[in-house]
N, C-alpha and C. Protein backbone atom coordinates (compact mmCIF):
# COMPACT_ATOMS: atom_id res chain seq x y z
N UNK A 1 69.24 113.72 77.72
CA UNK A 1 69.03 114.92 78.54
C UNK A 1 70.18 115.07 79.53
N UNK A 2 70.40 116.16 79.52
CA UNK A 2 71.81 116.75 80.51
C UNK A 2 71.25 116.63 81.89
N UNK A 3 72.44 115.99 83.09
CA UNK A 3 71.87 116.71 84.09
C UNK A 3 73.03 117.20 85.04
N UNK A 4 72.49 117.70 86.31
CA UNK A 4 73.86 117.98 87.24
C UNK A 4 75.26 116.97 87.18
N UNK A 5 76.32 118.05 87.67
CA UNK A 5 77.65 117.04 87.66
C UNK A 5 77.34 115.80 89.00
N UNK A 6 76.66 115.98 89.86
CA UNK A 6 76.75 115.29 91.07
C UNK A 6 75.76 114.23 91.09
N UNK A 7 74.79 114.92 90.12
CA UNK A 7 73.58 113.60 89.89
C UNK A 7 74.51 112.08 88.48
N UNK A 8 75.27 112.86 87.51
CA UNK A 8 75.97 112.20 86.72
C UNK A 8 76.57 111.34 88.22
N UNK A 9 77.37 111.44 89.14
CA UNK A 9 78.21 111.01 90.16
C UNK A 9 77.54 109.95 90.15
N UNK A 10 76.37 110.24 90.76
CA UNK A 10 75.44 109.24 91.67
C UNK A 10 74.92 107.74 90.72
N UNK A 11 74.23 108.37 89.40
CA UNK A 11 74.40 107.43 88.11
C UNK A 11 75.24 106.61 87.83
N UNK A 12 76.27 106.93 87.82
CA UNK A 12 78.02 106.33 87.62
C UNK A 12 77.77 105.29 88.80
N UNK A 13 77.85 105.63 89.95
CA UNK A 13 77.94 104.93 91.08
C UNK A 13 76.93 103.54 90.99
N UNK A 14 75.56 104.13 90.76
CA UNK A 14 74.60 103.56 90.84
C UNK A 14 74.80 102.33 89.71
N UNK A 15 75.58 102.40 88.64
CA UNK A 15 75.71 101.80 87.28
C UNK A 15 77.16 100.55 87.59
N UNK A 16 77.65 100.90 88.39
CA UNK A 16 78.86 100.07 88.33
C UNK A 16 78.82 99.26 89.91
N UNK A 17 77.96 99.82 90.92
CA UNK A 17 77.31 98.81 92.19
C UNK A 17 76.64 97.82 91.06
N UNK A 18 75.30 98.18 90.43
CA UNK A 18 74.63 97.19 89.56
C UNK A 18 75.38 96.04 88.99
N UNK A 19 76.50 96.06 88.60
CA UNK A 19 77.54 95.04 87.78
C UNK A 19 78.21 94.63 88.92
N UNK A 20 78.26 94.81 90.51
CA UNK A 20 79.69 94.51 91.46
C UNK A 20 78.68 93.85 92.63
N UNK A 21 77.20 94.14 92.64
CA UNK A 21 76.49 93.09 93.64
C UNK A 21 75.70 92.31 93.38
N UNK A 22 75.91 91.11 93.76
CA UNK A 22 75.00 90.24 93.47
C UNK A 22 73.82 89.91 93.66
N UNK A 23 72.65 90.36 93.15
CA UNK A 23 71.38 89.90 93.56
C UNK A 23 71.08 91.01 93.97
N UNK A 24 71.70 92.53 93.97
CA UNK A 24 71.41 93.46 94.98
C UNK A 24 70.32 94.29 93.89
N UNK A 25 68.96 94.82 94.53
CA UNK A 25 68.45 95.83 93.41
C UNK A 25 69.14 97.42 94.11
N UNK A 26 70.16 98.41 93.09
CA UNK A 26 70.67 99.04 93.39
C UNK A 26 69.93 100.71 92.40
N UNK A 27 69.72 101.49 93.47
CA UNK A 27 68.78 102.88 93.22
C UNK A 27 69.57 103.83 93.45
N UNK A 28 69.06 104.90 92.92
CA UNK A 28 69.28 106.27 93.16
C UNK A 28 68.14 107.29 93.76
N UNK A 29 67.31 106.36 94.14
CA UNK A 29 66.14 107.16 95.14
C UNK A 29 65.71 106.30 96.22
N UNK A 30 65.61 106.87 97.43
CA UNK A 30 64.98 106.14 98.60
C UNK A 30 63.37 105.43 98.26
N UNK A 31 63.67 104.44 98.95
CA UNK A 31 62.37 103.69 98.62
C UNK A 31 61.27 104.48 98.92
N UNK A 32 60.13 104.33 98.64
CA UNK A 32 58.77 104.72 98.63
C UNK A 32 58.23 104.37 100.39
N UNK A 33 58.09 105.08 101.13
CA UNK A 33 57.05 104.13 102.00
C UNK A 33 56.05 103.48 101.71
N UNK A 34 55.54 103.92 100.91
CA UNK A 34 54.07 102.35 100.98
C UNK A 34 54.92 101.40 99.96
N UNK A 35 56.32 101.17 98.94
CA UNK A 35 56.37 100.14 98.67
C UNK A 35 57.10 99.25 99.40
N UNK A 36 57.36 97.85 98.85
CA UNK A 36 57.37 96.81 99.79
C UNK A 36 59.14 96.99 99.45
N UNK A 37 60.53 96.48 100.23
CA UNK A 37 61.50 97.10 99.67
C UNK A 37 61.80 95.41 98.64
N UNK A 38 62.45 95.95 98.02
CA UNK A 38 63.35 94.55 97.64
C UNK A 38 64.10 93.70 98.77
N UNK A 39 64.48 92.56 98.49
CA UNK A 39 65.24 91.57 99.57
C UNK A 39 66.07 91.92 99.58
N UNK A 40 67.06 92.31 98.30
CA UNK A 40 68.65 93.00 98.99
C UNK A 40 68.56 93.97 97.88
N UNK A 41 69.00 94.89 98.55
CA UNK A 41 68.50 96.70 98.28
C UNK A 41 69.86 98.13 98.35
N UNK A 42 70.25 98.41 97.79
CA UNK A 42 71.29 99.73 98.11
C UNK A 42 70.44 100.67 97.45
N UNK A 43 70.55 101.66 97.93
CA UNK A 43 69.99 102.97 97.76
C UNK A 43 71.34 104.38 97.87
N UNK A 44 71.64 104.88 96.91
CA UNK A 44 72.61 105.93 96.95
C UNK A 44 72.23 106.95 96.64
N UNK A 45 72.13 108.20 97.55
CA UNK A 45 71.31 109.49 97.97
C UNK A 45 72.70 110.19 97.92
N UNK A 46 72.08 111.57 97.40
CA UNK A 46 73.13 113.21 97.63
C UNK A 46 72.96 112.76 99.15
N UNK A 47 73.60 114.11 99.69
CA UNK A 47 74.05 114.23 101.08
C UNK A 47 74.03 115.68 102.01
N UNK A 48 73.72 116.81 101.13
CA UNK A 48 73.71 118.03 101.21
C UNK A 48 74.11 118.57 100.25
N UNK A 49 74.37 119.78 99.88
CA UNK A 49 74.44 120.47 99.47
C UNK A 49 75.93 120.80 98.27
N UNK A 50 76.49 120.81 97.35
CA UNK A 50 77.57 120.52 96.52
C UNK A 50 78.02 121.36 97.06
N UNK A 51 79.92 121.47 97.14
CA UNK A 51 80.52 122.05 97.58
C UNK A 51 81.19 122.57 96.51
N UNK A 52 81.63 123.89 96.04
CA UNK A 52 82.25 124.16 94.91
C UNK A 52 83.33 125.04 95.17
N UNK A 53 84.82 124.16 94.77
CA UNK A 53 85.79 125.50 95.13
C UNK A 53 86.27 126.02 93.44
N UNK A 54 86.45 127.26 93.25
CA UNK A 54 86.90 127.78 92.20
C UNK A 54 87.93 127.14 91.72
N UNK A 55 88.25 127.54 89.70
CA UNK A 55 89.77 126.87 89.43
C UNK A 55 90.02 127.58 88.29
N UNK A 56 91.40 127.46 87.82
CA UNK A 56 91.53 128.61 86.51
C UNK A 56 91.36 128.38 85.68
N UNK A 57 90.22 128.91 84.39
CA UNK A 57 89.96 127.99 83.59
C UNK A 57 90.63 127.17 82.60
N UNK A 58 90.50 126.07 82.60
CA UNK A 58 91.65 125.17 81.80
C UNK A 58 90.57 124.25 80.57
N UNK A 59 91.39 124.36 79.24
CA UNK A 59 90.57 123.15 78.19
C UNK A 59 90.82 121.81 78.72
N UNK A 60 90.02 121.22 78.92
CA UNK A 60 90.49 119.71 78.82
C UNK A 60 89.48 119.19 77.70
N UNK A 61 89.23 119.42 76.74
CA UNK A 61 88.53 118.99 75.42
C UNK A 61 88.15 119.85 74.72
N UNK A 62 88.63 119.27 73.23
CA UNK A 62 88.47 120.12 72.24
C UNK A 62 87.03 118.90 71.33
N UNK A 63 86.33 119.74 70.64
CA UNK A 63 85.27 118.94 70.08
C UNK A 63 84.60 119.76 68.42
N UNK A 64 84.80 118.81 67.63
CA UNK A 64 84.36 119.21 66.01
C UNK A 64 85.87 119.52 65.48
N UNK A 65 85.66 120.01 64.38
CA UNK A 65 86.49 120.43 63.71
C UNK A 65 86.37 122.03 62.90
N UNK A 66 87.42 122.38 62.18
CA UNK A 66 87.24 123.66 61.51
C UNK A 66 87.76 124.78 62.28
N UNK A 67 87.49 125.63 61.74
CA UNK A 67 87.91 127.56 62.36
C UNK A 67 86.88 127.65 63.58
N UNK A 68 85.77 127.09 64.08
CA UNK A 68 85.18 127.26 65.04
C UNK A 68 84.86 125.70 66.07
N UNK A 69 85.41 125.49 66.95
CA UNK A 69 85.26 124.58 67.96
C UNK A 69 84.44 124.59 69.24
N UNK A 70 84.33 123.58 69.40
CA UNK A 70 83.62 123.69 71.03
C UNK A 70 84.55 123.39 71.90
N UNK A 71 84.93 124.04 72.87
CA UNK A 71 85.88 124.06 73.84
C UNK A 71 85.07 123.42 75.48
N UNK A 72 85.66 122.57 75.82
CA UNK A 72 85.48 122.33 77.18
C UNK A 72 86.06 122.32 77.82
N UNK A 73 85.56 123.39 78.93
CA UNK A 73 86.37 123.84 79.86
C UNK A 73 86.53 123.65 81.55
N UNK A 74 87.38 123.29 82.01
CA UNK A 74 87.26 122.45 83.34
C UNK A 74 87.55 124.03 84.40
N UNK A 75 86.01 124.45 85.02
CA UNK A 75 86.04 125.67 85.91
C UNK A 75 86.11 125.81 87.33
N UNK A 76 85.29 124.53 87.68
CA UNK A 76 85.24 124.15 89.20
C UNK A 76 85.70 122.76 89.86
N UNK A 77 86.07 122.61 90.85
CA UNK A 77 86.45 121.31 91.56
C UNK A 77 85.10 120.84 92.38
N UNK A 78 84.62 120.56 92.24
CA UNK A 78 83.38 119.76 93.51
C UNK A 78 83.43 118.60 94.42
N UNK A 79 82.62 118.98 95.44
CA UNK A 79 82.30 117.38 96.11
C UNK A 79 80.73 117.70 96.64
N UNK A 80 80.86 116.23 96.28
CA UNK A 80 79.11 116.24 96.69
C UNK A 80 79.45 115.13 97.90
N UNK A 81 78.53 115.10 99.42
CA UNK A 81 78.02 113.88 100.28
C UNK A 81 77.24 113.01 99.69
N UNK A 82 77.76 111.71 100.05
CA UNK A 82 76.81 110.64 99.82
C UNK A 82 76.51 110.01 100.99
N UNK A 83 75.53 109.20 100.60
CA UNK A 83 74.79 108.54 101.42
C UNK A 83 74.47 107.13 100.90
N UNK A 84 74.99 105.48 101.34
CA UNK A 84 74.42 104.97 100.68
C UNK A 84 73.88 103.39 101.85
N UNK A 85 72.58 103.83 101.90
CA UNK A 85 71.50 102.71 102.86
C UNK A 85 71.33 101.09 102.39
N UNK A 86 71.97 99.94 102.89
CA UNK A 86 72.08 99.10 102.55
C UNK A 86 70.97 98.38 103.46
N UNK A 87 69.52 97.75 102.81
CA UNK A 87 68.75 96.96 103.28
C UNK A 87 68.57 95.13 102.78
N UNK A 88 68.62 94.74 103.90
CA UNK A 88 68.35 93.18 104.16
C UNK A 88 67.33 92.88 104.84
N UNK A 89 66.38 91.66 104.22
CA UNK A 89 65.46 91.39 105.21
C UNK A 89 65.96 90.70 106.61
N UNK A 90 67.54 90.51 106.66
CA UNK A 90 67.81 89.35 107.35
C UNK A 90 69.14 90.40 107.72
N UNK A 91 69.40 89.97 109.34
CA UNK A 91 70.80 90.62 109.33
C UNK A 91 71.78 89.61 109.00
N UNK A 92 71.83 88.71 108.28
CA UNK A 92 73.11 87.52 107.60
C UNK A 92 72.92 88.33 106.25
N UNK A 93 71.85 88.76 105.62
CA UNK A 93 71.68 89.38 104.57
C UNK A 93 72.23 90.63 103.93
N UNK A 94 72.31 91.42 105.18
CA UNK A 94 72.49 93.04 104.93
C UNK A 94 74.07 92.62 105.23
N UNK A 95 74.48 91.91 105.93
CA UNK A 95 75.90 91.83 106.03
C UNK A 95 76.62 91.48 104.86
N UNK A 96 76.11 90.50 104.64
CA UNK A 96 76.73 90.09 103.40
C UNK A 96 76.79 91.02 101.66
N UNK A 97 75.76 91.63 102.05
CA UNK A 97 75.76 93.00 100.96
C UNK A 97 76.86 94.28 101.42
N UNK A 98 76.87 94.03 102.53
CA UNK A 98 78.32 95.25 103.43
C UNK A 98 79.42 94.62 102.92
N UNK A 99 80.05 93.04 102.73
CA UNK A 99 81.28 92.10 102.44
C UNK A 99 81.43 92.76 101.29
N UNK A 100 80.59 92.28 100.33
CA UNK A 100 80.11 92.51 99.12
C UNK A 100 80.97 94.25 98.25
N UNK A 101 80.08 95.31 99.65
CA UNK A 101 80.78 96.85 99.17
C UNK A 101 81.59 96.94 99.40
N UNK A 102 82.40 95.98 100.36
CA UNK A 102 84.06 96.36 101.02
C UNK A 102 84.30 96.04 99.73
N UNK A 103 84.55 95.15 98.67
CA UNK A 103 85.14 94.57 97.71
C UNK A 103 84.78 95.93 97.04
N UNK A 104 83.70 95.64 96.62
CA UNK A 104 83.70 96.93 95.24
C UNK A 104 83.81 98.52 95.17
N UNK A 105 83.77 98.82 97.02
CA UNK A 105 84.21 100.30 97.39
C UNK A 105 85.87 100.35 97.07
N UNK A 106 86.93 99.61 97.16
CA UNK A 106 87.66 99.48 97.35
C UNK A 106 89.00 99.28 96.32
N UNK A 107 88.12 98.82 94.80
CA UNK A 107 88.27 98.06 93.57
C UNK A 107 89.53 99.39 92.89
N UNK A 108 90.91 98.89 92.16
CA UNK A 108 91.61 99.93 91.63
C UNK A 108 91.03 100.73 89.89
N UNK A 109 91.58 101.14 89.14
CA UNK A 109 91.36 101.68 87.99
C UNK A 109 91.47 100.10 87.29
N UNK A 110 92.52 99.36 87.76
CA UNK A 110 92.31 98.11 86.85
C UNK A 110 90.63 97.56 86.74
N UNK A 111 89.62 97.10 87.66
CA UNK A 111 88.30 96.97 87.53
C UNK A 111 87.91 98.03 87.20
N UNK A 112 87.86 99.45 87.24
CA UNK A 112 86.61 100.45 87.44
C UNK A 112 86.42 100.95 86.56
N UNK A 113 87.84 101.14 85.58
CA UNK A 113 88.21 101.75 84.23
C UNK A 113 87.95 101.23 83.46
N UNK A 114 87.09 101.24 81.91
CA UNK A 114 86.94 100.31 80.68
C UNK A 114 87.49 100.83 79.63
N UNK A 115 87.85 102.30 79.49
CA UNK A 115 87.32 103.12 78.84
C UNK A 115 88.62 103.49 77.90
N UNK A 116 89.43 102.97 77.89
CA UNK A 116 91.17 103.18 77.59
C UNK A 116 91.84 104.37 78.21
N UNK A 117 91.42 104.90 79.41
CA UNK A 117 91.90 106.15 79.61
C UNK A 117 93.23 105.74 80.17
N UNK A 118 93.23 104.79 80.90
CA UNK A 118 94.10 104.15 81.69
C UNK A 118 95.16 103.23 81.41
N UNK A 119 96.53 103.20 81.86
CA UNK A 119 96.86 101.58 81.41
C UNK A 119 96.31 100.57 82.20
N UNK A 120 95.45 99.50 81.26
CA UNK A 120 94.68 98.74 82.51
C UNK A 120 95.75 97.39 82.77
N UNK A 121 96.32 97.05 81.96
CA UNK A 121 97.37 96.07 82.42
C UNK A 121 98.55 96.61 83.75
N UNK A 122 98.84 97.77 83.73
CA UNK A 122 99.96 98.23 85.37
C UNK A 122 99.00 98.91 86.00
N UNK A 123 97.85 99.37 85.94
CA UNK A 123 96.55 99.62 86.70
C UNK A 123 96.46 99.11 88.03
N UNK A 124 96.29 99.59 88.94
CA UNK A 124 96.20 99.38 90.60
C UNK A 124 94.81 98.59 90.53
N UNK A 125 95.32 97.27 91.37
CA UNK A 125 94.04 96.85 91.36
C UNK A 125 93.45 96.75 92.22
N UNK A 126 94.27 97.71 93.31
CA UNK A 126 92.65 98.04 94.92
C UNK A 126 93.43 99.65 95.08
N UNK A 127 91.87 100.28 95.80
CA UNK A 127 92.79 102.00 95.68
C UNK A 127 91.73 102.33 96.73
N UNK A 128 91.96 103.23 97.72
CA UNK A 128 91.35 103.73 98.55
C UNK A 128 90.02 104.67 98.21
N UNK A 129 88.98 103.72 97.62
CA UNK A 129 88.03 104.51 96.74
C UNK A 129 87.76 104.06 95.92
N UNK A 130 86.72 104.09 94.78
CA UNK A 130 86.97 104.28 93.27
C UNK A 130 86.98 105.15 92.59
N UNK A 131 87.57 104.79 91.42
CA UNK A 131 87.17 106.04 90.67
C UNK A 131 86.77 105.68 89.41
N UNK A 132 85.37 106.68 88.61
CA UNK A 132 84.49 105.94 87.78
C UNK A 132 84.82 106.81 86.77
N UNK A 133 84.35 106.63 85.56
CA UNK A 133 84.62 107.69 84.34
C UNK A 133 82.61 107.66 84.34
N UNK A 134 82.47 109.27 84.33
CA UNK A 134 80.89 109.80 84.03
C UNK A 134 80.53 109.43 83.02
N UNK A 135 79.44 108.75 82.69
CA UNK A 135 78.74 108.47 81.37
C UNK A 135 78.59 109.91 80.33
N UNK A 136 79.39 109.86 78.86
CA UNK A 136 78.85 110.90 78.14
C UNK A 136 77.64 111.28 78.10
N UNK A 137 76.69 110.28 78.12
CA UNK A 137 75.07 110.85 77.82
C UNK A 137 74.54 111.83 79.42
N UNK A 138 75.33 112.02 79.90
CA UNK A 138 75.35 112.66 81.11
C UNK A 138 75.69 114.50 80.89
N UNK A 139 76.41 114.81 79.66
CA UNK A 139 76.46 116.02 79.31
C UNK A 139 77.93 116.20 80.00
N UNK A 140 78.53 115.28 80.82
CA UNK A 140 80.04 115.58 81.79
C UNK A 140 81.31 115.10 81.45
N UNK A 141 82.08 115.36 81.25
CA UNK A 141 83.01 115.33 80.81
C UNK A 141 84.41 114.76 81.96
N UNK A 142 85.08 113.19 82.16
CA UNK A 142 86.12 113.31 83.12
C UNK A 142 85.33 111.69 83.63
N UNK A 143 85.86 112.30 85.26
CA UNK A 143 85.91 111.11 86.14
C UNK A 143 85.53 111.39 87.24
N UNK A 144 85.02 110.62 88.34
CA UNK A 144 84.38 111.08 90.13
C UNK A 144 85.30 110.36 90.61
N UNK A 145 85.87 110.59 91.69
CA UNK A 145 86.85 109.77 92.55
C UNK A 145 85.64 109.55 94.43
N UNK A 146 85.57 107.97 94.31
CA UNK A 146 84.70 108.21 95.57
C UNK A 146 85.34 108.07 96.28
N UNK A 147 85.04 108.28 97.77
CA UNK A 147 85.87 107.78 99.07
C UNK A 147 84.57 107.81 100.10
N UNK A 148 84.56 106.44 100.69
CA UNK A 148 83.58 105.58 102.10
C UNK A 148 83.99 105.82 103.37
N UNK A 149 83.44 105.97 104.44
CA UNK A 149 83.74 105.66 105.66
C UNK A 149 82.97 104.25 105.52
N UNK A 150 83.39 103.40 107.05
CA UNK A 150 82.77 102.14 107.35
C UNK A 150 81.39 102.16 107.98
N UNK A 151 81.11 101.38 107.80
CA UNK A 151 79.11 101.31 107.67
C UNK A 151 78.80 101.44 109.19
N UNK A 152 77.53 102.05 109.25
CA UNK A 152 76.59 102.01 110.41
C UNK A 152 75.38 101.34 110.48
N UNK A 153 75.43 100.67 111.44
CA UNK A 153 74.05 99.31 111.45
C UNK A 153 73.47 100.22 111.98
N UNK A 154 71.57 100.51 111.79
CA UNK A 154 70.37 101.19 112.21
C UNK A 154 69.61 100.38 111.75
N UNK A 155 68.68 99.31 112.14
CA UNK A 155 67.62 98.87 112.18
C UNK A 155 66.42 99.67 111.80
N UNK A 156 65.23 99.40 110.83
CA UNK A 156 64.57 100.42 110.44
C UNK A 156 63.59 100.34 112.20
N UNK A 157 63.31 101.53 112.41
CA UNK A 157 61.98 101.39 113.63
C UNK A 157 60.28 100.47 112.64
N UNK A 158 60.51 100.23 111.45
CA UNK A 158 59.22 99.80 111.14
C UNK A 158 59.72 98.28 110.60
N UNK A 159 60.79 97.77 111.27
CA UNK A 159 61.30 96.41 110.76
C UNK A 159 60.28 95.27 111.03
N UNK A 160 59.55 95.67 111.96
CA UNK A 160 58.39 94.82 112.33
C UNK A 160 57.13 94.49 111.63
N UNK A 161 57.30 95.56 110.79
CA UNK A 161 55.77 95.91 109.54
C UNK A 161 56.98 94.95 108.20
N UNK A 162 58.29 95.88 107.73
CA UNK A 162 58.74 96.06 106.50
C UNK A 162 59.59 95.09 106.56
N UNK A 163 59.98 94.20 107.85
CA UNK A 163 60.96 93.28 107.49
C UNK A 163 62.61 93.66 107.18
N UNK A 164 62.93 94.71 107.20
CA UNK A 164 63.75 95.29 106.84
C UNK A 164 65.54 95.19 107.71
N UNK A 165 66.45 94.89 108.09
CA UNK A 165 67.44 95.62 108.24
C UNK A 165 68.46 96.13 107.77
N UNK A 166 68.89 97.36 108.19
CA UNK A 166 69.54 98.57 107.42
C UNK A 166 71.07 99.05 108.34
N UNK A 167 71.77 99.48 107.01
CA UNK A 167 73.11 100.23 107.41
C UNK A 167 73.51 101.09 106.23
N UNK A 168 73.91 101.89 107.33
CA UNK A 168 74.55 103.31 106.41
C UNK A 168 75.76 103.35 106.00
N UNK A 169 76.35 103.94 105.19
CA UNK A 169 78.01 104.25 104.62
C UNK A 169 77.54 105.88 103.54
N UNK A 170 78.46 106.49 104.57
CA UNK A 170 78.92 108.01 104.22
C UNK A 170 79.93 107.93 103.48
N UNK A 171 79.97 108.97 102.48
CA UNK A 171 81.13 109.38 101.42
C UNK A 171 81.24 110.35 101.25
N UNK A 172 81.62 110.63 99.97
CA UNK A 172 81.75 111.84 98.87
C UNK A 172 82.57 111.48 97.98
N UNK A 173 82.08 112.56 97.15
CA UNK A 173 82.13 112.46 95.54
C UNK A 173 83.11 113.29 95.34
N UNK A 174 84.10 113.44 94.37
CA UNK A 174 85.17 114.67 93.79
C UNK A 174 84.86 114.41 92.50
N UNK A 175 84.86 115.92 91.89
CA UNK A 175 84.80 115.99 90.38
C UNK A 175 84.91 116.85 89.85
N UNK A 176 84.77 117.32 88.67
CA UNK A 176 85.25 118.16 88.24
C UNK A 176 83.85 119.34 87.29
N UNK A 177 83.86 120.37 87.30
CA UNK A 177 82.97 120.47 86.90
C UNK A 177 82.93 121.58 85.62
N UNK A 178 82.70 121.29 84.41
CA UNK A 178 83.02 121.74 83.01
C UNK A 178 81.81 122.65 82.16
N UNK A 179 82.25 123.38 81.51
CA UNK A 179 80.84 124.28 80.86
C UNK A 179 81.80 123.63 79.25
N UNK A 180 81.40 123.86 78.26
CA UNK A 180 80.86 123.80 76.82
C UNK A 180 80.54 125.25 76.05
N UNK A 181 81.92 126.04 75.33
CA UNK A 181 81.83 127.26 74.62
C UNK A 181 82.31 126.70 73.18
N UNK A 182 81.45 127.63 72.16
CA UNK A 182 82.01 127.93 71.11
C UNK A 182 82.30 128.93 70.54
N UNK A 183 83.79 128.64 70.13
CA UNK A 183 84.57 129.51 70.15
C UNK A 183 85.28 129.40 68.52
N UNK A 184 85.97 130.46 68.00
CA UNK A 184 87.06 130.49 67.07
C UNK A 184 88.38 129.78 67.57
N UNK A 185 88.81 128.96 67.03
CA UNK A 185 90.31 128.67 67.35
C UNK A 185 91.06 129.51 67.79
N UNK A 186 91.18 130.76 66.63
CA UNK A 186 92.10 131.59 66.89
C UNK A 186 92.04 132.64 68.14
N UNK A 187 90.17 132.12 68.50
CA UNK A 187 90.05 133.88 69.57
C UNK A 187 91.04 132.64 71.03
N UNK A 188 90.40 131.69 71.12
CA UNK A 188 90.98 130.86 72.06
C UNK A 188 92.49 130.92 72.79
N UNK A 189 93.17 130.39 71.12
CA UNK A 189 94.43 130.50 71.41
C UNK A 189 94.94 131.58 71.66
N UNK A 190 95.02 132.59 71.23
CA UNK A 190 95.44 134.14 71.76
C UNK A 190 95.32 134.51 73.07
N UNK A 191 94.06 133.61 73.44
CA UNK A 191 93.54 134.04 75.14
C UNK A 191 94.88 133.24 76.14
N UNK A 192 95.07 132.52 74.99
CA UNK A 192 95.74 131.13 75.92
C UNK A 192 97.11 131.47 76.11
N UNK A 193 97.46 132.13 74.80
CA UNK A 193 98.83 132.21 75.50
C UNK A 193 99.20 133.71 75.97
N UNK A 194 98.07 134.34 76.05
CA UNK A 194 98.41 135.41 76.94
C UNK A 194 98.83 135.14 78.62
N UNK A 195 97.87 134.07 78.78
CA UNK A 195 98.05 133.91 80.41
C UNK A 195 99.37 132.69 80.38
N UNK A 196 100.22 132.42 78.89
CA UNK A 196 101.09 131.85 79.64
C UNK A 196 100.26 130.18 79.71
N UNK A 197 99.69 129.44 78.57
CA UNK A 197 99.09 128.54 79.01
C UNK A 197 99.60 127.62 77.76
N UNK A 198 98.92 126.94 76.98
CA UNK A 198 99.07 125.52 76.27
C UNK A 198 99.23 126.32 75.00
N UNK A 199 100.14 125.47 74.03
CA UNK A 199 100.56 126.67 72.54
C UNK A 199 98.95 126.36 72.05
N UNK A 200 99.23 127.73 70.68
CA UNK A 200 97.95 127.90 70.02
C UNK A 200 97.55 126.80 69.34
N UNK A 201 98.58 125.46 68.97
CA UNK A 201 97.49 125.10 67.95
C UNK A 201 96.61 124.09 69.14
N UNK A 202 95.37 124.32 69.12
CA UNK A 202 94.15 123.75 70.03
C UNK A 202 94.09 122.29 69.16
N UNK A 203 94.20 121.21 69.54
CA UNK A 203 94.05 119.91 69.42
C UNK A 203 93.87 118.98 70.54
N UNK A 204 93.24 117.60 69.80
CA UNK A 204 92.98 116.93 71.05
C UNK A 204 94.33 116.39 71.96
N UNK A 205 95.58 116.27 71.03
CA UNK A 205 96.62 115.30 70.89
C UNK A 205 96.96 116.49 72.25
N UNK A 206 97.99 117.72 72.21
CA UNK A 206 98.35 118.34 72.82
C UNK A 206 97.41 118.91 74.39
N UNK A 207 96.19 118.24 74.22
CA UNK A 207 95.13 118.63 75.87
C UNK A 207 94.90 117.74 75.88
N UNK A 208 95.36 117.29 77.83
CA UNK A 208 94.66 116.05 78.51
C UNK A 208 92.99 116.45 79.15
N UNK A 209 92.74 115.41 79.38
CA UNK A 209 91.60 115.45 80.47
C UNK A 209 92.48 115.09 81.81
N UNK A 210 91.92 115.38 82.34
CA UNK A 210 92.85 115.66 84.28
C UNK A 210 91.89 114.85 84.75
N UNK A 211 91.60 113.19 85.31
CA UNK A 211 90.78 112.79 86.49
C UNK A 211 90.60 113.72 87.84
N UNK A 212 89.79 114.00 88.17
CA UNK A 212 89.64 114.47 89.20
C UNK A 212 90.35 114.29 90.58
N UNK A 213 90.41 115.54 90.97
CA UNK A 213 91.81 114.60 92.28
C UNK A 213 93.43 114.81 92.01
N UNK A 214 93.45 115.01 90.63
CA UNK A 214 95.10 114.48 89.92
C UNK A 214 95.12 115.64 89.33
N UNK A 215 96.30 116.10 89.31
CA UNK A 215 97.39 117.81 88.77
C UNK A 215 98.39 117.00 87.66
């Protein structure tokens, strides 16, 4: 099942914390009040509202074969806010899960990348951010580039019931955001090089995918 570009973000995120903390149970929904939390806990929440600036439409994937293709097309730039609440029952605990995100907030395309998009051997191996490639079964097409501010300690007010202490780290997400047409080759290419864009023959070889962030 397809879902938003920003919820794909959060997934991604949520999928590659899982593999980078140790012992941590890592979510994409705030805990429950009546449940009890886990001992070491990240939670990564939207933040408001997606921000969408316009872009001209460009292929970055061609898909099937024959006189009729599916074209994917890269239309908008986005960022979504994040939010991500790091709980410890212990403040030696929650700290050490903060050590923990400095490392893996921080990690280059050499760790983050699997996927061959990259050269992973001259691959940066720390980068101001990460940046993840979106799971296909996500319906998205590309990559999220994150970027952190440094954490805020807040103690829960019910630490006394839940045992709990907590800190925050603000972000956002960049990405890219793509629709899925089918089209004739030929109506395509005609369109394409009217505006002056990529020659007609539509292949994968001759169109990149653009990471997000990168011209």
């Amino acid at each position: 099942m397809a879902v938003t570009v920003q919820q794909a973000a959060v997934d991604a995120l949520v999928a590659y914390l899982t593999t980078q903390l140790d012992g941590v149970t890592v979510s994409g929904e705030w805990p429950a009040s009546e449940a009890e939390l886990p001992e070491l806990a990240v939670t990564v929440l939207m933040a408001g509202r997606r921000q969408d600036q316009h872009a001209d439409a460009t292929v970055v994937a061609v898909e099937g074969a024959g006189t009729t293709r599916v074209f994917v097309w890269r239309v908008k730039t986005a960022t979504q806010g994040l939010q991500l609440d790091v709980w410890g029952r212990y403040p030696a605990t929650r700290d050490d899960i903060l050590a923990q995100l400095d490392e893996a907030l921080n990690k280059g395309p050499l760790y983050t990348l699997t996927d061959g998009s990259f050269d992973l051997v001259a691959g940066e191996p720390t980068r101001d951010g990460v940046l993840l490639a979106l799971a296909p079964a996500s319906g998205h097409e590309g990559y999220v580039d994150f970027t952190f501010d440094g954490p805020t300690l807040g103690d829960s007010s019910e630490r006394s019931i839940r045992n709990d202490y907590r800190a925050t780290i603000t972000g956002e997400a960049a990405m890219v955001l793509a629709v899925r047409t089918s089209n004739p080759v030929l109506q395509i290419a005609g369109l394409r090089l009217r505006v002056g864009e990529v020659p007609a023959e539509m292949t994968t070889e001759n169109i990149d995918i653009v990471p997000s962030g990168e011209e």
